[in-house]
C-alpha atoms as a PDB file:
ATOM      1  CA  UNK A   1     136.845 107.656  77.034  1.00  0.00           C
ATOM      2  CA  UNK A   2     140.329 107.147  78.460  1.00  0.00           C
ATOM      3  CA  UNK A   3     139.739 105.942  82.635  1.00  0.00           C
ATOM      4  CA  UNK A   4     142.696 104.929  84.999  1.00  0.00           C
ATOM      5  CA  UNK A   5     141.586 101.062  84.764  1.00  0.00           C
ATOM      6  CA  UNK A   6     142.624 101.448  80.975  1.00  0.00           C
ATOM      7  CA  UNK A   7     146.139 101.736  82.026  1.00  0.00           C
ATOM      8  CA  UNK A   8     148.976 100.034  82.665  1.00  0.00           C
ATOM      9  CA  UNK A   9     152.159 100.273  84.671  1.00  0.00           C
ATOM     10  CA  UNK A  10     154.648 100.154  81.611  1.00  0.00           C
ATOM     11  CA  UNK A  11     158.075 101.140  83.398  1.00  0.00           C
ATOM     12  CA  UNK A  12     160.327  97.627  82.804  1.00  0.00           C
ATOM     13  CA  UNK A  13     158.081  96.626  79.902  1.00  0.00           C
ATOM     14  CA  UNK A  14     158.579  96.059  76.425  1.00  0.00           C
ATOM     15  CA  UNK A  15     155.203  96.695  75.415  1.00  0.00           C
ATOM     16  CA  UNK A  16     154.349 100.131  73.494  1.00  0.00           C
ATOM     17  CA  UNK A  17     154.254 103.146  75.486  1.00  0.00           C
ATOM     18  CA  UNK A  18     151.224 104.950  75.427  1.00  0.00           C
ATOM     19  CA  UNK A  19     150.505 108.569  75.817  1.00  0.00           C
ATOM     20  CA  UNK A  20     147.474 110.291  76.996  1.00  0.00           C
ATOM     21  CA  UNK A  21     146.436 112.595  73.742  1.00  0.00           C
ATOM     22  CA  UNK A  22     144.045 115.540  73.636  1.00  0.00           C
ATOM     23  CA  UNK A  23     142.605 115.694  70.047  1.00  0.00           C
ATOM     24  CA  UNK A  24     141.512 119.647  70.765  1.00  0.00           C
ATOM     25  CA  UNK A  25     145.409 121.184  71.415  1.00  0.00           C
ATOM     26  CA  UNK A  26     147.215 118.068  70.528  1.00  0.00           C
ATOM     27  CA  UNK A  27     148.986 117.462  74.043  1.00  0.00           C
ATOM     28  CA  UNK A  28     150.179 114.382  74.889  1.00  0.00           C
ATOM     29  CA  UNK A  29     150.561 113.267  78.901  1.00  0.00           C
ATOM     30  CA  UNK A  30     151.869 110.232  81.072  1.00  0.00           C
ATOM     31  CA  UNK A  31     149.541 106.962  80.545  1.00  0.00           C
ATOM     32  CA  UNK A  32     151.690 105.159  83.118  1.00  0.00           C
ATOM     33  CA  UNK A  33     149.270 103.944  85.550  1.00  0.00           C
ATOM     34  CA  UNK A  34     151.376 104.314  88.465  1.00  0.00           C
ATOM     35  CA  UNK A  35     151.886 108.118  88.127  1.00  0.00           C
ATOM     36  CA  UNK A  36     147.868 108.131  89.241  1.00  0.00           C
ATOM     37  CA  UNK A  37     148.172 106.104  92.238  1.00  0.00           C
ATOM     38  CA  UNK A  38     145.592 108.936  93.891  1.00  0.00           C
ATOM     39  CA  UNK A  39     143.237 108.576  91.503  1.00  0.00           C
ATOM     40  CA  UNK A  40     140.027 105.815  91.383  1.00  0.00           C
ATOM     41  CA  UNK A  41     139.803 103.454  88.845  1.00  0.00           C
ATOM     42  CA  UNK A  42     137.035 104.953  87.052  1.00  0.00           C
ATOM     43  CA  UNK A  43     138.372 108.522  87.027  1.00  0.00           C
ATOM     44  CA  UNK A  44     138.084 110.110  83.372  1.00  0.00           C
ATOM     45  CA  UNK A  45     141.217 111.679  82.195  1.00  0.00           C
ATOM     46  CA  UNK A  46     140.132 115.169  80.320  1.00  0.00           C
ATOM     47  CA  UNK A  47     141.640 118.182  78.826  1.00  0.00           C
ATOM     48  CA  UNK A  48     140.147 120.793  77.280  1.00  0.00           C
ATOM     49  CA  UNK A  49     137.376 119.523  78.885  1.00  0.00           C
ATOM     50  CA  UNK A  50     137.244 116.925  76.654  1.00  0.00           C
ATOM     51  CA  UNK A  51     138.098 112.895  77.206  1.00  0.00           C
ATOM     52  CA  UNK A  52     141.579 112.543  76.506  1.00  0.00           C
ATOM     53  CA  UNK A  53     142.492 109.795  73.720  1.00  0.00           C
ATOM     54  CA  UNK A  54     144.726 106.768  74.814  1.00  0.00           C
ATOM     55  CA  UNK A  55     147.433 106.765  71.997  1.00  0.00           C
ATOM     56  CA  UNK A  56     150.719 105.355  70.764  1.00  0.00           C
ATOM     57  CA  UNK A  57     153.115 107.905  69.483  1.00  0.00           C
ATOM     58  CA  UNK A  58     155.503 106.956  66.796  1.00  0.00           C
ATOM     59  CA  UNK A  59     158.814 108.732  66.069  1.00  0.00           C
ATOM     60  CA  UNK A  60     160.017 108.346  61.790  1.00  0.00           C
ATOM     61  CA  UNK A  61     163.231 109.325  60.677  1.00  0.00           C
ATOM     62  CA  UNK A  62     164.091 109.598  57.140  1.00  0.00           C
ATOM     63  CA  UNK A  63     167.837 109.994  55.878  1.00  0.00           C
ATOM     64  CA  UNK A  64     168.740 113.038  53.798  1.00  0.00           C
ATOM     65  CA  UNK A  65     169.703 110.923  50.510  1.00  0.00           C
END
């Protein structure tokens, strides 16, 4: 279960970039911390009315030979 305190503010960082992911429609949203500046630290971030999954999404390329 994915809550605001489980984020980070990652604009100027080089650390990963995590996504918010729903594992029922496969959506992905902002985990940047400071886009919830409303929000209390122990607010659940849902979809699907499920808890949404903190995840890192990764990009692959592969060269036509």
């Amino acid at each position: 279960m994915t809550t605001l305190a489980n984020l980070y503010d990652h604009i100027g960082s080089n650390k990963p970039r995590p996504v918010l992911h729903c594992l029922q429609c496969d959506a992905d949203y902002s985990a940047n911390k400071g886009d919830y500046w409303l929000y209390p630290q122990d607010y659940v971030f849902t979809c699907c009315e499920e808890p949404l999954t903190l995840a890192y999404k990764q990009t692959q390329y592969t060269l036509q030979p």
